[in-house]
C-alpha atoms as a PDB file:
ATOM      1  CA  UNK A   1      98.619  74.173  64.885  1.00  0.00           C
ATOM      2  CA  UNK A   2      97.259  74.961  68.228  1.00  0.00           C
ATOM      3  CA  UNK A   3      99.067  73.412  71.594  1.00  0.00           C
ATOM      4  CA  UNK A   4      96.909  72.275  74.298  1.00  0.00           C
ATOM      5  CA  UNK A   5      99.368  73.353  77.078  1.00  0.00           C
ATOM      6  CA  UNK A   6     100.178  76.540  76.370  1.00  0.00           C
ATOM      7  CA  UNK A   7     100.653  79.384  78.340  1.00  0.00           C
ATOM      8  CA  UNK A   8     100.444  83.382  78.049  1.00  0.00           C
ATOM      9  CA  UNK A   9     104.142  85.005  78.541  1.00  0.00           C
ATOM     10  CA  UNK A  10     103.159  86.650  81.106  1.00  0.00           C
ATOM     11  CA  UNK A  11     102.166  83.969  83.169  1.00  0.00           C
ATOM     12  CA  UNK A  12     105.740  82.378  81.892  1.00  0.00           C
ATOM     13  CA  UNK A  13     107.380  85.228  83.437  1.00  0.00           C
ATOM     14  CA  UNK A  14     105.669  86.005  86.519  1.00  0.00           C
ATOM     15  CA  UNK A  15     106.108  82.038  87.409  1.00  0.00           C
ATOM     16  CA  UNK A  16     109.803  82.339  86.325  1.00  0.00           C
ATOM     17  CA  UNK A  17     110.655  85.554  88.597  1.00  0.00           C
ATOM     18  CA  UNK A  18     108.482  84.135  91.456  1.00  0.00           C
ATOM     19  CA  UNK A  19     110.763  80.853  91.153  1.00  0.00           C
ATOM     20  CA  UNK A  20     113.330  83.011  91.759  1.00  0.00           C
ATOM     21  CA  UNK A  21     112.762  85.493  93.986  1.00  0.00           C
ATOM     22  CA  UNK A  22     112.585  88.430  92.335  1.00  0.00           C
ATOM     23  CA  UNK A  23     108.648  88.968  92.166  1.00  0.00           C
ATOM     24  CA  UNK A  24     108.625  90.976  95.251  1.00  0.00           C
ATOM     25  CA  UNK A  25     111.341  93.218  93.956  1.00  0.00           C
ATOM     26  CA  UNK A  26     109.706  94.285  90.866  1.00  0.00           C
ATOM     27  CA  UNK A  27     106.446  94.678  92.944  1.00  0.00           C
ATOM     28  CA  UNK A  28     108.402  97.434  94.561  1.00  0.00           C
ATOM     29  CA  UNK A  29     109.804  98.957  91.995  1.00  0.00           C
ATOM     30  CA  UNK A  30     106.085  98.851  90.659  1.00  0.00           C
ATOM     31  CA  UNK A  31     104.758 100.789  93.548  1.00  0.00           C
ATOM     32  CA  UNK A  32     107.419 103.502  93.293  1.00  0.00           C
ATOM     33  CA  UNK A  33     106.879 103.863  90.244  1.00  0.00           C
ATOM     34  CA  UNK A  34     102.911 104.133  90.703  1.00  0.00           C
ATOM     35  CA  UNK A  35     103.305 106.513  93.301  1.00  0.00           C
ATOM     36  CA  UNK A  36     103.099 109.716  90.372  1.00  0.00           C
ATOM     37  CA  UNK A  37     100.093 108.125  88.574  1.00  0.00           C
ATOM     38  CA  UNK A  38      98.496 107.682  91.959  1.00  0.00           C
ATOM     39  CA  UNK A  39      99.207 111.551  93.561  1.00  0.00           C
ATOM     40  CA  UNK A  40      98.076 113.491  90.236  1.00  0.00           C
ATOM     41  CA  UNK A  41     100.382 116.088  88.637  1.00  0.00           C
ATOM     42  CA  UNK A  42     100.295 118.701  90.888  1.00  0.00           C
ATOM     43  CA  UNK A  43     101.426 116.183  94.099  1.00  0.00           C
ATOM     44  CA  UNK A  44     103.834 115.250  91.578  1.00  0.00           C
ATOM     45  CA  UNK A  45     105.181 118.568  91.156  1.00  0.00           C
ATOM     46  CA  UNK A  46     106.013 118.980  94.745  1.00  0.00           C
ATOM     47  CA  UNK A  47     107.495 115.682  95.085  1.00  0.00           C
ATOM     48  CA  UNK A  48     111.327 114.809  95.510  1.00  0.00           C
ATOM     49  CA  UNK A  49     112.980 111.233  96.470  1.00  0.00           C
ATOM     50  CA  UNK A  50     110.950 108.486  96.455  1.00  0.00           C
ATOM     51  CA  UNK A  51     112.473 105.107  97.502  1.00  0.00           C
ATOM     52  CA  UNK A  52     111.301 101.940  98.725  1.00  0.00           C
ATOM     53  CA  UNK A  53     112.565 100.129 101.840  1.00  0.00           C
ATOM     54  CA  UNK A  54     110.958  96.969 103.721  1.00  0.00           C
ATOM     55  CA  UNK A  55     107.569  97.627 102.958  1.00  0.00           C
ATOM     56  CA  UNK A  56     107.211 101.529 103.444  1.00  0.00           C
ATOM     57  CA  UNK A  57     107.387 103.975 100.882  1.00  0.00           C
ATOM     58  CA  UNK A  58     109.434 106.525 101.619  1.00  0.00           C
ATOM     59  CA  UNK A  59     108.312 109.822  99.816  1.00  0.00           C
ATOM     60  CA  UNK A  60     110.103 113.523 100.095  1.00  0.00           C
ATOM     61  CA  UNK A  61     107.588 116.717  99.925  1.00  0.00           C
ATOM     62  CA  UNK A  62     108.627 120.182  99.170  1.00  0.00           C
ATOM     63  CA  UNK A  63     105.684 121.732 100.891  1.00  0.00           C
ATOM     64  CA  UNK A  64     105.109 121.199 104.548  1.00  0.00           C
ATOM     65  CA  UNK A  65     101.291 121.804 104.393  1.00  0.00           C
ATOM     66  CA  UNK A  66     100.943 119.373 101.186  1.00  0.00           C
ATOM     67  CA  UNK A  67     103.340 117.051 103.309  1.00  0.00           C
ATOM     68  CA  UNK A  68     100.566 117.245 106.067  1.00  0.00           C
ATOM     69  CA  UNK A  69      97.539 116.405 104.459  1.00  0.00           C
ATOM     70  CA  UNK A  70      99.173 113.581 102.802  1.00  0.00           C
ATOM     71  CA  UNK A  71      99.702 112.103 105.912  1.00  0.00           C
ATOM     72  CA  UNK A  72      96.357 112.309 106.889  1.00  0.00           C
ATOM     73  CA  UNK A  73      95.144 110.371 103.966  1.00  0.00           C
ATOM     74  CA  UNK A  74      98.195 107.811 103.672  1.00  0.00           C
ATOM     75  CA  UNK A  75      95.959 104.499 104.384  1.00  0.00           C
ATOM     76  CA  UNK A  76      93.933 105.498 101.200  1.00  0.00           C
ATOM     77  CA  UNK A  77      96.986 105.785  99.605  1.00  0.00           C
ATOM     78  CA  UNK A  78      98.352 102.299 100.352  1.00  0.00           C
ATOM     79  CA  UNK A  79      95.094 101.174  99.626  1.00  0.00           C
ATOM     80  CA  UNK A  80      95.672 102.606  96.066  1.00  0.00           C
ATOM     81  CA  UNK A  81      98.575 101.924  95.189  1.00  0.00           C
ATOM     82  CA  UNK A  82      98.821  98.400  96.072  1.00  0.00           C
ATOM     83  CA  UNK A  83      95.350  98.292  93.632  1.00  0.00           C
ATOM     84  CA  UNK A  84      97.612  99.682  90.916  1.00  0.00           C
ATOM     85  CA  UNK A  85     100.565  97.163  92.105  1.00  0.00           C
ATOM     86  CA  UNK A  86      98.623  94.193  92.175  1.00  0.00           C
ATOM     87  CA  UNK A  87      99.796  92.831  95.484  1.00  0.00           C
ATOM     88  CA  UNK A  88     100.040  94.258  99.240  1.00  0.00           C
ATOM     89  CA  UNK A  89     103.877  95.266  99.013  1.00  0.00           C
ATOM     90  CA  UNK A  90     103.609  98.692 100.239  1.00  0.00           C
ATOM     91  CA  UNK A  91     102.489  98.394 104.145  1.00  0.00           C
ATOM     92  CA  UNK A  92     103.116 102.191 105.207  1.00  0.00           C
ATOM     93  CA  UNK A  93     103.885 105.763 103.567  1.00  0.00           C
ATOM     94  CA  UNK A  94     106.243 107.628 105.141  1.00  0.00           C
ATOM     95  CA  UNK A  95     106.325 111.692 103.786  1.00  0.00           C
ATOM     96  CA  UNK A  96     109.239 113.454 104.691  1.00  0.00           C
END
């Protein structure tokens, strides 16, 4: 028997965790967690903390050059990840 109101579970969720509150958090933890999909495996290889705080991304580099050159492409990277996020959570990149 098919219901005429029904709704996918994930729609169920996301409405639940936007009632309360908690979408935004799991957006973040989203976009840290995208942040090794997004910089490749050898990025990846030289990366160390990464940690989200008020809408910058807060990523540790090993290499000082690589650490460079990332910054110089961090709007791309934003751009990106957010893509793979789903919603504008991350607003800056910060590589220290």
């Amino acid at each position: 028997m098919k219901r005429k109101n029904s709704e996918a579970l994930k729609d169920v969720i996301m409405r639940f965790l936007r009632e309360e509150g908690l979408e935004t958090q799991l957006h973040e933890h989203h976009a840290v967690k995208a942040w090794p999909e997004v910089a490749g495996p050898f990025i990846t290889r030289y990366t160390g903390d990464v940690r989200f705080q008020q809408g910058t991304l807060y990523i540790k580099i090993t290499r000082p050059a690589l650490r460079q050159d990332l910054t110089m492409g961090r709007t791309q990277l934003v751009r990106q990840i957010n893509e793979r996020v789903g919603s504008p959570v991350v607003k800056q990149i910060v590589f220290y």
